[in-house]
N, C-alpha and C. Protein backbone atom coordinates (compact mmCIF):
# COMPACT_ATOMS: atom_id res chain seq x y z
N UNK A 1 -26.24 -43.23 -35.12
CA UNK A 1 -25.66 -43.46 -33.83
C UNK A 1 -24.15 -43.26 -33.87
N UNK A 2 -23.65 -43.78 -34.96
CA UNK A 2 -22.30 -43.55 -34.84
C UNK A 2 -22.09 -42.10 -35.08
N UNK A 3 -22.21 -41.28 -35.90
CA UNK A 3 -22.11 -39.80 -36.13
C UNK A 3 -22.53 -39.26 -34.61
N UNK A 4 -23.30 -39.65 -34.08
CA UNK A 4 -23.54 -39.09 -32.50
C UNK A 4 -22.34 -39.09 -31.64
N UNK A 5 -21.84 -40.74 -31.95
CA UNK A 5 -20.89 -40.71 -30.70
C UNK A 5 -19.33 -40.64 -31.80
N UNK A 6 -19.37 -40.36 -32.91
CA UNK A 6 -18.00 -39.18 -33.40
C UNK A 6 -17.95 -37.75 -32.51
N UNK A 7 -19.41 -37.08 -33.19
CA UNK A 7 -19.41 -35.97 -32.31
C UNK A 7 -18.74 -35.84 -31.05
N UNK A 8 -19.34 -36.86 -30.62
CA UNK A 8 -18.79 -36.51 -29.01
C UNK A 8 -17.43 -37.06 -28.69
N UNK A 9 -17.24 -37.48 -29.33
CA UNK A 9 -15.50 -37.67 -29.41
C UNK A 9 -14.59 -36.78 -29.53
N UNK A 10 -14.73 -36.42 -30.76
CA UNK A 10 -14.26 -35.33 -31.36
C UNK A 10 -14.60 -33.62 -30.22
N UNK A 11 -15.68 -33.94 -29.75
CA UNK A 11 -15.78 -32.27 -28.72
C UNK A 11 -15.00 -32.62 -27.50
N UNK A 12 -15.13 -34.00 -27.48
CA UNK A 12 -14.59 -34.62 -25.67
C UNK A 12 -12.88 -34.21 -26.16
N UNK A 13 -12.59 -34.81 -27.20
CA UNK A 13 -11.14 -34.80 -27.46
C UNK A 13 -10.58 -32.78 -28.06
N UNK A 14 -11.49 -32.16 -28.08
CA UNK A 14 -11.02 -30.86 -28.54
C UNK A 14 -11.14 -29.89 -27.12
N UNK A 15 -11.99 -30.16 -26.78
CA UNK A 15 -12.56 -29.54 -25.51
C UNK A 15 -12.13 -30.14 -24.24
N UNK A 16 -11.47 -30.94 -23.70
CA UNK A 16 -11.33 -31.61 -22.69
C UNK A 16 -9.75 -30.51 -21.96
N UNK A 17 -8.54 -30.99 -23.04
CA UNK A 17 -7.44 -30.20 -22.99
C UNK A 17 -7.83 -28.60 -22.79
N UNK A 18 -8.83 -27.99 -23.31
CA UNK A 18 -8.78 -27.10 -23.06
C UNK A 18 -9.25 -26.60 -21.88
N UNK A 19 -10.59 -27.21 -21.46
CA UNK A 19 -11.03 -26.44 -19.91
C UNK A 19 -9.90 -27.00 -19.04
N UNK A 20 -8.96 -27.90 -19.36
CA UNK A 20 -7.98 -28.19 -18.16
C UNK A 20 -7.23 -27.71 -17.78
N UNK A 21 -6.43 -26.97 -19.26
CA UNK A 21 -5.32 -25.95 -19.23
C UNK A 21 -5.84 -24.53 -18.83
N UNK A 22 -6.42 -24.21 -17.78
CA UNK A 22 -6.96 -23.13 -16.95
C UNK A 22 -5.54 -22.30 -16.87
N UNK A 23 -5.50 -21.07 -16.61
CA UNK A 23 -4.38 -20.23 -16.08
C UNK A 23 -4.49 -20.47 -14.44
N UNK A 24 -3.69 -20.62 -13.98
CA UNK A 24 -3.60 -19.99 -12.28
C UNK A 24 -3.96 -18.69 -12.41
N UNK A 25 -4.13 -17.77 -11.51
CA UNK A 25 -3.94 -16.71 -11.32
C UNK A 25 -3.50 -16.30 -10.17
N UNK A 26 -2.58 -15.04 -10.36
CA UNK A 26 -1.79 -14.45 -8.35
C UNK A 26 -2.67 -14.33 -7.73
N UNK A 27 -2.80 -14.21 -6.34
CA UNK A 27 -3.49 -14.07 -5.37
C UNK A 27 -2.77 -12.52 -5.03
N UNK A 28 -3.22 -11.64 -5.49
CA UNK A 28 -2.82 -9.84 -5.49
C UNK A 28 -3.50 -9.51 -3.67
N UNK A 29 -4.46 -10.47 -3.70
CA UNK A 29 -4.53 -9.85 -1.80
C UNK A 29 -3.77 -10.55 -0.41
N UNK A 30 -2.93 -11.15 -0.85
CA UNK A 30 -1.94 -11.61 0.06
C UNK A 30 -0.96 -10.37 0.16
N UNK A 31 -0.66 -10.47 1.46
CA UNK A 31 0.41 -9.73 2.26
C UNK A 31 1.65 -10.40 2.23
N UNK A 32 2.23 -9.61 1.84
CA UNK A 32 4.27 -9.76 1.53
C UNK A 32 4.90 -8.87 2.60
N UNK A 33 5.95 -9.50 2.96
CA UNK A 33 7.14 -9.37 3.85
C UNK A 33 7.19 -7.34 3.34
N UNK A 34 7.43 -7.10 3.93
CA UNK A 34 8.41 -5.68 3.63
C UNK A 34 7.36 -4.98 2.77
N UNK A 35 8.38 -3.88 2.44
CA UNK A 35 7.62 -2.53 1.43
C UNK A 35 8.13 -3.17 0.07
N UNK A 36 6.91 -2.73 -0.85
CA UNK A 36 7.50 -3.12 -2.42
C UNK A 36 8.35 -2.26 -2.71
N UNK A 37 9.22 -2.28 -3.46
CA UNK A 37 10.80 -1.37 -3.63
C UNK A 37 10.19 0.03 -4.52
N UNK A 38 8.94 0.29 -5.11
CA UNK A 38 8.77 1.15 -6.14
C UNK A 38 8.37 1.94 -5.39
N UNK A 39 7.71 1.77 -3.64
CA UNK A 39 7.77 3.17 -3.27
C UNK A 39 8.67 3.36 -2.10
N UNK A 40 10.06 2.22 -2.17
CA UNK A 40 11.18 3.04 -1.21
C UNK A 40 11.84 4.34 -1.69
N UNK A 41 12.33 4.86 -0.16
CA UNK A 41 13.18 5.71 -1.01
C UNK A 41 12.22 7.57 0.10
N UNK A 42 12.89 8.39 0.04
CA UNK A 42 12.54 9.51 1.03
C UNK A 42 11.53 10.42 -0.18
N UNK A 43 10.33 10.45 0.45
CA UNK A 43 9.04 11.63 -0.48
C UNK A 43 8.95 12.52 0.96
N UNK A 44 9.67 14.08 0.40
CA UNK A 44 9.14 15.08 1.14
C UNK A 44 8.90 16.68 0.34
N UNK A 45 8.46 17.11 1.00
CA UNK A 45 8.53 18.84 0.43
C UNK A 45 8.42 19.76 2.01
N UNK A 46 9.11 21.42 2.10
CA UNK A 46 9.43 21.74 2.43
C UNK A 46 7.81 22.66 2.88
N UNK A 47 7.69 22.73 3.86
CA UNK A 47 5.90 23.69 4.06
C UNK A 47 6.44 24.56 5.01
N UNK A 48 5.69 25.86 5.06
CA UNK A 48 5.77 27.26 5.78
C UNK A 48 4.61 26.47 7.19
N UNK A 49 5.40 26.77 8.41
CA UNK A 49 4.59 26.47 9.37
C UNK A 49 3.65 27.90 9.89
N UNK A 50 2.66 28.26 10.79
CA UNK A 50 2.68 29.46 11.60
C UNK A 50 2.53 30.83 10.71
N UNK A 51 1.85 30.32 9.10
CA UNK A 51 1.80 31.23 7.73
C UNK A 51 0.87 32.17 8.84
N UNK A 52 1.37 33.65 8.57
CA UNK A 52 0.75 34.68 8.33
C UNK A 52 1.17 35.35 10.15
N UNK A 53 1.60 35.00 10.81
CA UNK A 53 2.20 35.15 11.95
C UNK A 53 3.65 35.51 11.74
N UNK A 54 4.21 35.86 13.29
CA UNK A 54 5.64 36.68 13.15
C UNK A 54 6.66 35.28 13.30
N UNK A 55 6.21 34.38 13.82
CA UNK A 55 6.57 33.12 13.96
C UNK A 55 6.34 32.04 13.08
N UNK A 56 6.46 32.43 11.85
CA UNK A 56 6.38 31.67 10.61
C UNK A 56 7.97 30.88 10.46
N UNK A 57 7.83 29.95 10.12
CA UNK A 57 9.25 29.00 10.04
C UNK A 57 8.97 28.14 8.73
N UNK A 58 10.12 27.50 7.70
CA UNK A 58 9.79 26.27 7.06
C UNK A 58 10.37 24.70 8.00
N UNK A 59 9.14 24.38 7.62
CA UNK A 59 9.35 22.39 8.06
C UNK A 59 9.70 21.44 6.80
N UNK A 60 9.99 20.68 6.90
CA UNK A 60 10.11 19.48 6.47
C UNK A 60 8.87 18.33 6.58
N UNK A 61 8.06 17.91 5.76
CA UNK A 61 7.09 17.31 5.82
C UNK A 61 7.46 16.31 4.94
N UNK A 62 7.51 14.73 5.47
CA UNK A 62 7.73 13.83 4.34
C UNK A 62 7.40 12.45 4.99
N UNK A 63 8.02 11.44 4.26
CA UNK A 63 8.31 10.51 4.31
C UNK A 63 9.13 9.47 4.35
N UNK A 64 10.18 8.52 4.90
CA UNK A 64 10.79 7.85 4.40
C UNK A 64 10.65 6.21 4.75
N UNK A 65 10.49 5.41 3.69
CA UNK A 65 10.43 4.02 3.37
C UNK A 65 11.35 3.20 2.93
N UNK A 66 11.52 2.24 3.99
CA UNK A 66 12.83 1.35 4.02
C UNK A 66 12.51 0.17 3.46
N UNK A 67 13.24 -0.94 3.76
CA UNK A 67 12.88 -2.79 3.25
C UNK A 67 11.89 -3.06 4.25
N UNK A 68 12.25 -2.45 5.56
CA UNK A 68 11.47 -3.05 6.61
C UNK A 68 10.83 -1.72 7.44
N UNK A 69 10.61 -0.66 7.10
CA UNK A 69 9.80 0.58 8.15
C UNK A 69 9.45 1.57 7.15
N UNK A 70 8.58 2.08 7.68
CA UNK A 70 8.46 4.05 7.35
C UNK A 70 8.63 4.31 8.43
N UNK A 71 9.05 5.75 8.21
CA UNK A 71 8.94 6.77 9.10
C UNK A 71 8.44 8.45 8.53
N UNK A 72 7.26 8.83 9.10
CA UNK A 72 6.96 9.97 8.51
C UNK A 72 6.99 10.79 9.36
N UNK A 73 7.36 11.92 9.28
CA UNK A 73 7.46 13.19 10.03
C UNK A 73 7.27 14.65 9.56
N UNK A 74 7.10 15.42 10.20
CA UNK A 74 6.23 16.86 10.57
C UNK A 74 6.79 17.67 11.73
N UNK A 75 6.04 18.47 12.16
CA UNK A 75 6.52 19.59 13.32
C UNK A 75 6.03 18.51 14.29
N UNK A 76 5.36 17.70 14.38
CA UNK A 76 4.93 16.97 15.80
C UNK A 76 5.88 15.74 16.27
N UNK A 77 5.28 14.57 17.06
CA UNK A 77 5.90 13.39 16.60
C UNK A 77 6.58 12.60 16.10
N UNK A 78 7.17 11.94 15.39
CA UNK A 78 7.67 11.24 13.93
C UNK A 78 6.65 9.72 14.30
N UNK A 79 6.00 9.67 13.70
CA UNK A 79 5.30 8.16 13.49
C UNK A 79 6.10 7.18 12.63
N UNK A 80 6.74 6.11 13.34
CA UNK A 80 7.81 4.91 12.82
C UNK A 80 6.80 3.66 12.97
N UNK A 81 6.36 3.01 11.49
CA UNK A 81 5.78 1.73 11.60
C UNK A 81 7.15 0.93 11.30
N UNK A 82 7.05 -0.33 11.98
CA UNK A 82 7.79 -1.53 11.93
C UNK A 82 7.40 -2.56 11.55
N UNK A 83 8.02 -4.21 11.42
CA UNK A 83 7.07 -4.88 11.18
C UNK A 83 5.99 -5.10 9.96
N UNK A 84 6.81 -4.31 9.09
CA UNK A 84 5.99 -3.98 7.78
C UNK A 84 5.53 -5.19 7.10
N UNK A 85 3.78 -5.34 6.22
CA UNK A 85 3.61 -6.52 5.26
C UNK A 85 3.17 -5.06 4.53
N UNK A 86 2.88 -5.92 2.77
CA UNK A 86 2.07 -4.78 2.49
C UNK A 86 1.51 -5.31 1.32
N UNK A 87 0.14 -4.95 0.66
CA UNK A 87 -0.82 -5.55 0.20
C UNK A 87 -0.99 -4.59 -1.21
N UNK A 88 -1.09 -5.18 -2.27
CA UNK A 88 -1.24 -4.23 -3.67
C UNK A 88 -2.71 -4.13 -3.57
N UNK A 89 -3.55 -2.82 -3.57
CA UNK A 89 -4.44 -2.72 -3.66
C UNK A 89 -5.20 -2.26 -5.05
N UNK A 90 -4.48 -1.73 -5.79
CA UNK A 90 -4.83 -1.00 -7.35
C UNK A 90 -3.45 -1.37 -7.74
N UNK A 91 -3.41 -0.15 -9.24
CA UNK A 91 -2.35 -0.15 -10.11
C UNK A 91 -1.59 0.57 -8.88
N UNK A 92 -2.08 2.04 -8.63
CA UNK A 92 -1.25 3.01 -8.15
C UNK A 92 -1.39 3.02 -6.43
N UNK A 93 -2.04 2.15 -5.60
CA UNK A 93 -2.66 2.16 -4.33
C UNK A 93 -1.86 0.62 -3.43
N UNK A 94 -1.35 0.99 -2.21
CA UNK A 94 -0.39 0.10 -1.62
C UNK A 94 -1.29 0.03 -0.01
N UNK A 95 -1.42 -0.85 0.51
CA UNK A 95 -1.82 -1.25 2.18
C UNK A 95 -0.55 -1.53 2.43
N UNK A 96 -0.09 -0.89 3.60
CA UNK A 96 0.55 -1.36 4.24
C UNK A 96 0.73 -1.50 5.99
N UNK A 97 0.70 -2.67 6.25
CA UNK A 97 0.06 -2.77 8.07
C UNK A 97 1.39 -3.12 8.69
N UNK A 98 1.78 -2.63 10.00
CA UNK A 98 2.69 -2.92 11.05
C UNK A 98 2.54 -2.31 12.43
N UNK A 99 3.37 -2.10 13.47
CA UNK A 99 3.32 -1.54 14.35
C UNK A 99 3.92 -0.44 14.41
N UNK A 100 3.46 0.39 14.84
CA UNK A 100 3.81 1.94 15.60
C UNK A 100 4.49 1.31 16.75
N UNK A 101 6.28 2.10 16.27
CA UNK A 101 7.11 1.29 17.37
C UNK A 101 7.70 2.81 18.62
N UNK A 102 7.09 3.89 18.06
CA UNK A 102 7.70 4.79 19.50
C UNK A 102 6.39 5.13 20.64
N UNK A 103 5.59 5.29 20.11
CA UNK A 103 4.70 5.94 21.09
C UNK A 103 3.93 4.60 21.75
N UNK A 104 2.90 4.38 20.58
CA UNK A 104 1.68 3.47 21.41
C UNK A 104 2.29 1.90 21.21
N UNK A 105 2.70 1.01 20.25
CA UNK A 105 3.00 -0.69 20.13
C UNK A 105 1.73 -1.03 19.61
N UNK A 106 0.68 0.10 18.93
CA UNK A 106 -0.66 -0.57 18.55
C UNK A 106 -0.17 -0.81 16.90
N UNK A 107 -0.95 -1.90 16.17
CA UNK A 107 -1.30 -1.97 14.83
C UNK A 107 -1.63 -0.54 14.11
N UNK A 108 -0.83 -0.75 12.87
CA UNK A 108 -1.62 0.40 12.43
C UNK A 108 -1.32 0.03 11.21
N UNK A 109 -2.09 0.65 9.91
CA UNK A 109 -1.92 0.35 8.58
C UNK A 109 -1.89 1.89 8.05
N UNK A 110 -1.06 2.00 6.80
CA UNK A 110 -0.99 3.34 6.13
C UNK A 110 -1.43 2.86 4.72
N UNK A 111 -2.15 3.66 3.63
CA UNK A 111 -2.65 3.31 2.45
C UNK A 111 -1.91 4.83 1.92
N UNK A 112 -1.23 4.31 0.48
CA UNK A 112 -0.12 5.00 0.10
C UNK A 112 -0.77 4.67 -1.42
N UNK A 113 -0.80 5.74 -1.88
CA UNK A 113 -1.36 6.34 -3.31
C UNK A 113 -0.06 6.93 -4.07
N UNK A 114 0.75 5.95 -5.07
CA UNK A 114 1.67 6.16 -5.43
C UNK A 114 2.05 6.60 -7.18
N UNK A 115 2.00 7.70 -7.82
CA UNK A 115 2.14 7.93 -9.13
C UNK A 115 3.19 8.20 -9.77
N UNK A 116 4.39 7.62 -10.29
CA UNK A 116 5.31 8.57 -10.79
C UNK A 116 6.24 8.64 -9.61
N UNK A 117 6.82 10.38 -9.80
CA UNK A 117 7.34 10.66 -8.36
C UNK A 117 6.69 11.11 -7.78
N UNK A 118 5.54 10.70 -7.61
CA UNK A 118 5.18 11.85 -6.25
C UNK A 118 4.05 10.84 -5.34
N UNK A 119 3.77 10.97 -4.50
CA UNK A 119 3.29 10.19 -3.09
C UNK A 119 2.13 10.40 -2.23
N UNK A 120 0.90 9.84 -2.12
CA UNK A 120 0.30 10.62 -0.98
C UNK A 120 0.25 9.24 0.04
N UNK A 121 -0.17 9.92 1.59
CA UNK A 121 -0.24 8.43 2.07
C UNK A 121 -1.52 8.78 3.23
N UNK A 122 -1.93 8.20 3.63
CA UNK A 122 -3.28 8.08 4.75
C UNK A 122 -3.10 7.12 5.91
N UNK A 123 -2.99 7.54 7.49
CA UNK A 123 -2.96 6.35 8.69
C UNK A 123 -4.35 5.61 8.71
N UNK A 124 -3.94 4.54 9.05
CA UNK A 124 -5.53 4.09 9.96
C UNK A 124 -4.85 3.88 11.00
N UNK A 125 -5.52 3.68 12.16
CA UNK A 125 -5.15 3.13 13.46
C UNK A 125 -6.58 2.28 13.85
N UNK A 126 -5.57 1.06 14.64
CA UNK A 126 -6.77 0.25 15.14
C UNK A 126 -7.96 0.27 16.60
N UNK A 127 -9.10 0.21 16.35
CA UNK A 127 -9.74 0.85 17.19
C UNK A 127 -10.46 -0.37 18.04
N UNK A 128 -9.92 -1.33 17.77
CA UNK A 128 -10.29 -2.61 18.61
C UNK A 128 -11.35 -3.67 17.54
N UNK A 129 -11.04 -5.13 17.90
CA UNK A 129 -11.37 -5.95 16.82
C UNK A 129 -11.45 -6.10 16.05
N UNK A 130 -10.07 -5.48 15.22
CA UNK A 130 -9.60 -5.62 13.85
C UNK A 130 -10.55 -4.68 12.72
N UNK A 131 -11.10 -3.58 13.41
CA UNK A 131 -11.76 -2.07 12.75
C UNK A 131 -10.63 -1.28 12.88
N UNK A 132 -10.60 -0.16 11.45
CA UNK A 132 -9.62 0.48 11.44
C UNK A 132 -9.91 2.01 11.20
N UNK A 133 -9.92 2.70 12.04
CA UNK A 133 -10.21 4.44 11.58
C UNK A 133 -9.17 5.50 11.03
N UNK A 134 -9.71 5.69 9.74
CA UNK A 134 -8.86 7.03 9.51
C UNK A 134 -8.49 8.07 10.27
N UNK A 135 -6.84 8.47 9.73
CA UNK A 135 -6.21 9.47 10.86
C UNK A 135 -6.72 10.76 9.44
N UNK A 136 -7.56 11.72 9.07
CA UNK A 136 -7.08 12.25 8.16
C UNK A 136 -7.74 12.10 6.89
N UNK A 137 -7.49 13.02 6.19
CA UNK A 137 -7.48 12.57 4.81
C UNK A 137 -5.40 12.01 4.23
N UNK A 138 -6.33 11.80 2.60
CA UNK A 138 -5.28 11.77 1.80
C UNK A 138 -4.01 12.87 1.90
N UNK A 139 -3.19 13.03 2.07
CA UNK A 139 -2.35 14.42 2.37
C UNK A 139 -1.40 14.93 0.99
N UNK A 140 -0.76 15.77 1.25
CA UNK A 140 -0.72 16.21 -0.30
C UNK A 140 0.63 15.47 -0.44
N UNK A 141 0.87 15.97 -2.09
CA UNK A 141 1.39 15.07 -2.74
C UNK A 141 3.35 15.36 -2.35
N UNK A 142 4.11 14.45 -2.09
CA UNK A 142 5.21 14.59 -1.47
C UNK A 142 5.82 13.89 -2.83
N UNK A 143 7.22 15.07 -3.46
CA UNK A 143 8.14 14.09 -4.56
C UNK A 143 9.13 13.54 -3.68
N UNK A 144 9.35 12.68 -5.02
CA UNK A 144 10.70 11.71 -4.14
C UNK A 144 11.79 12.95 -4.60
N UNK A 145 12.75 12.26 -3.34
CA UNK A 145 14.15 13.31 -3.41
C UNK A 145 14.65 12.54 -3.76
């Protein structure tokens, strides 16, 4: 009897400290204020518009990411989110949700695939009750300047 309740002394007293001292761990799906700083900073490259026509021109196709906005632009539009949070989704993969502040005032989230220097990024826009549809694919890869 006594060797029984050593045993269990001895496991209570070796083992006790240990399942207690658990690690916390981050909560990686919480949304933070602003853009993470590793992908501020302007990703563009220079594209032939109107290829193979007499009206061929180069554009400017890029990106630029502030503390608090993107703004990406092309021959169309410029799409400016505001209001930025943004969510680590992978090693190399970023959510980031705000408002589209020139045209529509709707929600929208961009998912930004980030390696090195170079950048791709994808819209969603919201299509009512918090569903989100792709604008697109992945688009090609933009270096930082």
């Amino acid at each position: 009897m006594k060797k029984v309740l050593a045993l269990a002394v001895v496991s209570l007293s070796v083992g006790l400290p240990l399942a207690m001292n658990t690690p916390t761990t981050a909560h990686a799906a919480k949304w933070h204020q602003g853009t993470p700083k590793v992908l501020r900073g302007t990703w563009e490259r220079k594209v032939t518009v109107g290829k193979g026509t007499k009206w061929a021109y180069k554009a400017w196709d890029g990106v630029k990411i502030t503390k608090s906005g993107l703004n990406a632009y092309y021959v169309g539009d410029p799409f400016v989110l505001g209001k930025i949070k943004h969510q680590k989704i992978s090693k190399h993969d970023y959510m980031l949700r705000g408002i589209e502040m020139v045209n529509s005032l709707r929600p929208y989230r961009v998912r930004v695939h980030q390696v090195g220097k170079r950048l791709k990024y994808v819209e969603y826009y919201d299509t009512g009750a918090g569903h989100y549809s792709q604008m697109g694919k992945l688009g090609a890869w933009l270096p930082k300047k």
